[in-house]
Protein backbone atom coordinates (compact mmCIF):
# COMPACT_ATOMS: atom_id res chain seq x y z
CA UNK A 1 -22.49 5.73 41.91
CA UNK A 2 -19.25 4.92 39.98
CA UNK A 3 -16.34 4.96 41.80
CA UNK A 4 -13.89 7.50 41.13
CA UNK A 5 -10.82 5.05 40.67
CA UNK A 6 -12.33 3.54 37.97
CA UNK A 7 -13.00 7.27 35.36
CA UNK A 8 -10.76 7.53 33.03
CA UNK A 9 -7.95 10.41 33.79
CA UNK A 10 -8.80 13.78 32.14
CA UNK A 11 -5.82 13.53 30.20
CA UNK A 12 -6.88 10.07 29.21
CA UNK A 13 -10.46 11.56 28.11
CA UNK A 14 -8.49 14.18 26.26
CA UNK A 15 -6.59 11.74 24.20
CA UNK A 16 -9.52 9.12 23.53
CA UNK A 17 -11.81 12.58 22.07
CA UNK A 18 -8.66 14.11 20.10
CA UNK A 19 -7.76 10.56 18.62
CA UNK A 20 -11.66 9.94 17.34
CA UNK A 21 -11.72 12.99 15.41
CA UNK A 22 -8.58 12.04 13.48
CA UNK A 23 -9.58 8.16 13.06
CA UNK A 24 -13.10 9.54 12.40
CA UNK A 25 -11.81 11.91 10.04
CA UNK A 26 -13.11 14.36 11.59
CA UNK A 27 -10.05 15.87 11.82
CA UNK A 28 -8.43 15.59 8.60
CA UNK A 29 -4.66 15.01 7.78
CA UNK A 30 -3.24 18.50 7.73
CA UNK A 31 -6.27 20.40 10.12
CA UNK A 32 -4.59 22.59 12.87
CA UNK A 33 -5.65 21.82 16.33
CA UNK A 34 -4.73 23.66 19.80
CA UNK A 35 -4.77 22.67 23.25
CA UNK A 36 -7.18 25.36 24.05
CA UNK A 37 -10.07 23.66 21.62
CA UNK A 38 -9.74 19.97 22.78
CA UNK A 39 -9.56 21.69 26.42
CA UNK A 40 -13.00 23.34 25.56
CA UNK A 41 -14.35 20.52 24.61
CA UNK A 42 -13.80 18.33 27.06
CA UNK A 43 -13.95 20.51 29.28
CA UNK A 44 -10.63 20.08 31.10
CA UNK A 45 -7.38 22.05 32.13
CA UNK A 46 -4.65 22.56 29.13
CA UNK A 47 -2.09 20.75 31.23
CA UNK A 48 -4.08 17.06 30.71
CA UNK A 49 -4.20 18.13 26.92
CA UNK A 50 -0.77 18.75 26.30
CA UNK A 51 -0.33 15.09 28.03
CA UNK A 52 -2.91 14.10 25.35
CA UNK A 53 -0.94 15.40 22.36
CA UNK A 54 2.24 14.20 23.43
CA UNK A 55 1.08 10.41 22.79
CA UNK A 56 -0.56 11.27 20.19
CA UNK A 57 2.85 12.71 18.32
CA UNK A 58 4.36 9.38 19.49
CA UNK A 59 1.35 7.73 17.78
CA UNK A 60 2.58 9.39 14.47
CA UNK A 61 -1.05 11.28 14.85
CA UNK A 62 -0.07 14.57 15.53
CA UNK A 63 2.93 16.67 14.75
CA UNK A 64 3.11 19.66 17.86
CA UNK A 65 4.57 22.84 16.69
CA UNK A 66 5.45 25.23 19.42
CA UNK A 67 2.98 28.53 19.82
CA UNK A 68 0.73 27.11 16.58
CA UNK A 69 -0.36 24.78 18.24
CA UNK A 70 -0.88 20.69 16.72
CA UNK A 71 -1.10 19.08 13.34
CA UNK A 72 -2.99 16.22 12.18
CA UNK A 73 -0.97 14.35 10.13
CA UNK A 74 -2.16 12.89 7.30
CA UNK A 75 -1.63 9.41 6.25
CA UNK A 76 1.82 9.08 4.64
CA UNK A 77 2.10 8.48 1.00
CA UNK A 78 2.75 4.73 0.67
CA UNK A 79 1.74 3.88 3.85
CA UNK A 80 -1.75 2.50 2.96
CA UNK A 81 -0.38 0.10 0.52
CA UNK A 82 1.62 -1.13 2.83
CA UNK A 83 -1.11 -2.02 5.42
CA UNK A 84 -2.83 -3.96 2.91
CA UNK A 85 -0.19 -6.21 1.97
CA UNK A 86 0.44 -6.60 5.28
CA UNK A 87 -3.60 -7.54 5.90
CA UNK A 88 -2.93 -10.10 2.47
CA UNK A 89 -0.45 -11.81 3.72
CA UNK A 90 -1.55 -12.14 7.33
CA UNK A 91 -5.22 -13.01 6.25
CA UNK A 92 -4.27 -15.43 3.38
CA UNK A 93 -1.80 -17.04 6.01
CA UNK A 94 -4.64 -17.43 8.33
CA UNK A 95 -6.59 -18.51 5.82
CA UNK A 96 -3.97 -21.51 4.88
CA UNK A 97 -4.31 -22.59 8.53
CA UNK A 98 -7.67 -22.73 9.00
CA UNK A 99 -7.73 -25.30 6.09
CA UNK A 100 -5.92 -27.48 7.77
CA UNK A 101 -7.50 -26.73 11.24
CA UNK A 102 -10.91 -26.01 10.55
CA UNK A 103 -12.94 -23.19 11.67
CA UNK A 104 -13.94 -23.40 15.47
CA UNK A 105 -17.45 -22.43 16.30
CA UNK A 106 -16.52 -19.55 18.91
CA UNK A 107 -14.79 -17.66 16.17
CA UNK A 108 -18.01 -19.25 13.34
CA UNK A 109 -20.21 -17.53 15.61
CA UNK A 110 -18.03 -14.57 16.00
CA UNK A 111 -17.97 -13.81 12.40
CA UNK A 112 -21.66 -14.19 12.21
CA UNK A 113 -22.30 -11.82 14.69
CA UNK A 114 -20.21 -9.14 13.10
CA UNK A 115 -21.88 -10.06 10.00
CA UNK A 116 -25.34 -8.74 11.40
CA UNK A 117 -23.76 -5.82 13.12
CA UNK A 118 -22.67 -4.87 9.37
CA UNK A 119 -25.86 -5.33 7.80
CA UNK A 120 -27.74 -3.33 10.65
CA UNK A 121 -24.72 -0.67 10.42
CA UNK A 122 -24.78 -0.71 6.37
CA UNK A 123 -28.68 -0.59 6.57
CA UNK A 124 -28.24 3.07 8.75
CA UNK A 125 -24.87 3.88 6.90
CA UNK A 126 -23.18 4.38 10.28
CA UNK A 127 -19.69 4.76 8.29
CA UNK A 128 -17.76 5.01 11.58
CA UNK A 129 -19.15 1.57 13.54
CA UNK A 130 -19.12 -0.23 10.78
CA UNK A 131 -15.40 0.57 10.06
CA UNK A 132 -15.11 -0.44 13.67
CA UNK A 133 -17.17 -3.91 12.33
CA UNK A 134 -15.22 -4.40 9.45
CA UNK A 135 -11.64 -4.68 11.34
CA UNK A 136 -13.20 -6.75 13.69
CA UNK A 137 -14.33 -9.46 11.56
CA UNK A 138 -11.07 -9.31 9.42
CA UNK A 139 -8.74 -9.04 12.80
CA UNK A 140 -11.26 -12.64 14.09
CA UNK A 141 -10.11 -14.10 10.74
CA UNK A 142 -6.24 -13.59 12.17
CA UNK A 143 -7.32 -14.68 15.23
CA UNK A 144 -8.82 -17.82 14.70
CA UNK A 145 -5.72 -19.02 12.77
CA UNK A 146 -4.76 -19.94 16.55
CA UNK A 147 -1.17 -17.42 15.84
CA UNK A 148 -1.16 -15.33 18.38
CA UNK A 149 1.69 -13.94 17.23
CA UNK A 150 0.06 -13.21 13.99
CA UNK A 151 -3.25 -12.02 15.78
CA UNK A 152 -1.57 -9.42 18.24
CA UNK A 153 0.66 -7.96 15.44
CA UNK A 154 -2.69 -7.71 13.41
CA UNK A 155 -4.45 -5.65 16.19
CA UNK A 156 -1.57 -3.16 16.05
CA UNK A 157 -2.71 -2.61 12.24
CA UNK A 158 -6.63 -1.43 13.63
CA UNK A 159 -6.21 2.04 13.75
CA UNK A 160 -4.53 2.67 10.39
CA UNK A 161 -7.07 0.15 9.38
CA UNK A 162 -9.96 2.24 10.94
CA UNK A 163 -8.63 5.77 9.13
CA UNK A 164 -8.22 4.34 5.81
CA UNK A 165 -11.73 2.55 5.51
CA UNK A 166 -13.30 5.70 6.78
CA UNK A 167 -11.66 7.71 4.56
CA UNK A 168 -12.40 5.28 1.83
CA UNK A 169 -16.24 4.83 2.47
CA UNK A 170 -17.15 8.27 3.29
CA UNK A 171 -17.87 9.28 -0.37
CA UNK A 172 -19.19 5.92 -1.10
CA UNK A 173 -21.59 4.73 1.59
CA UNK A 174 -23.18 2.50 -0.86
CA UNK A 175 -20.33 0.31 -0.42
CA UNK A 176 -21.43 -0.94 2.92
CA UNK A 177 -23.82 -3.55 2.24
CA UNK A 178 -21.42 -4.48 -0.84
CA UNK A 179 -18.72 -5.05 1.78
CA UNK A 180 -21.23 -7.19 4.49
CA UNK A 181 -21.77 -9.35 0.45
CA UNK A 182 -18.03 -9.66 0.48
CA UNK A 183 -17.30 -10.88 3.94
CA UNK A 184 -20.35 -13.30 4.25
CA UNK A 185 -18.19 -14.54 0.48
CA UNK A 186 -14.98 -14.84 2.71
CA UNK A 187 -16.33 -16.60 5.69
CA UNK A 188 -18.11 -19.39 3.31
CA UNK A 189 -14.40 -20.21 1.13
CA UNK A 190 -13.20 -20.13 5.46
CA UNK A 191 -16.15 -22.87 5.98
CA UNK A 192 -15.27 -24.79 3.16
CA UNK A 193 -11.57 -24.76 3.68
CA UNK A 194 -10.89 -23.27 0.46
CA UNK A 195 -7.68 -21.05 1.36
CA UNK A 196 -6.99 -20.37 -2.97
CA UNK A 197 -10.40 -19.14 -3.35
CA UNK A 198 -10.28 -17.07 -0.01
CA UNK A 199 -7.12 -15.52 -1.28
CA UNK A 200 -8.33 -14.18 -4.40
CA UNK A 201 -11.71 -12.92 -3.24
CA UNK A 202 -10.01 -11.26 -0.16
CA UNK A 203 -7.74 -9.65 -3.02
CA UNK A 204 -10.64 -8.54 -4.63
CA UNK A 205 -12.41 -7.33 -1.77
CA UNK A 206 -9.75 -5.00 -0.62
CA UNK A 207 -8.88 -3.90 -4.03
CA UNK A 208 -12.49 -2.74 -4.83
CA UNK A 209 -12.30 -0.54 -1.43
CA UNK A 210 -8.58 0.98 -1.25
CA UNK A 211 -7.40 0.45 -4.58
CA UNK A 212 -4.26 -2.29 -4.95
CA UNK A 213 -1.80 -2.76 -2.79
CA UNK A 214 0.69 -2.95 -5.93
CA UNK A 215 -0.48 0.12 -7.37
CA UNK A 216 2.16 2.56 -9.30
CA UNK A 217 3.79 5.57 -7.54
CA UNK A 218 4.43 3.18 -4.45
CA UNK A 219 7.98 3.85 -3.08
CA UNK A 220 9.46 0.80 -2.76
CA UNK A 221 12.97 1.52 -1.98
């Protein structure tokens, strides 16, 4: 039996469901949500809900508007350019390191696990794991860079990350085992300690799924 300290709160339960549908997409930027719908289907009291929303507005996930209950909001215009230049510069940073330090065989085997996790995920077009996958492998990349500066400031990037590749993939699932091609590409240029080529296929790699991060109509103010 599991003991009852351990369950999450309902309020906690409330905000993991309500923050899935809007990484998931789901719930799409702009969808109106109330308390009374998460409630029903969770199958709690409004009061944990409310709780629920209120980190989720201090997320930037929700905006709460009184008696109309909550909107998603969608992903700002700009703001996904700005999480992949962020991802270039960490990665290729990373990348730099690991030249000089070498892969260790932890994070080798790591990456290869993730790798098979894609190809089974790609295989059954499970957009959402794979998303999950796919931030994985690129946040082990950070990681293995031994910054762990860089590597918990990456991790804060996961859930933007997790949006925008869903949101990216869902009308082109075919991309999936194009992307497991691409990272298997990235982890041999690791291997060989090749941080120039790593840097222009990572580039490349991004590009082909969100567009570039330089692209026009950016506000760069």
């Amino acid at each position: 039996m599991a003991d009852p300290a351990k369950r999450p709160s309902a309020a906690h339960t409330a905000y993991a469901v309500t923050k899935e549908l809007i990484l998931s997409g789901e719930l799409p930027g702009g969808s109106l949500i109330s308390e009374g719908e998460i409630a029903e289907r969770v199958r709690v009291s409004r009061t944990p809900v409310r709780e629920a929303f209120l980190r989720l507005e201090s997320e930037e996930l929700l905006a709460l508007h009184p008696k109309r209950g909550a909107v998603v909001v969608p992903v700002p215009p700009g703001e996904a350019a700005d999480v992949l230049e962020l991802r270039l510069a960490l990665e290729r940073s990373a990348a730099e390191r690991i030249a000089r330090i070498g892969l260790r065989g932890d994070h080798h085997e790591r990456m290869r696990e993730l790798l098979r996790r894609q190809r089974a995920l790609a295989e059954a077009a499970d957009i959402g794991r794979f998303a999950d996958a796919d931030e994985a492998f690129h946040r082990c990349i950070v990681e293995a860079s031994g910054n762990r500066l860089a590597g918990r400031f990456y991790a804060t990037l996961g859930d933007r990350q997790r949006r925008m590749s869903i949101t990216a993939l869902r009308p082109r699932p075919e991309r999936l085992s194009l992307l497991a091609d691409e990272h298997e590409a990235l982890l041999r240029h690791l291997l060989d300690g090749d941080s120039a080529a790593f840097a222009s296929a990572l580039l490349g790699h991004l590009t082909a799924t969100h567009g570039s991060p330089y692209a026009a109509g950016r506000d760069d103010r």
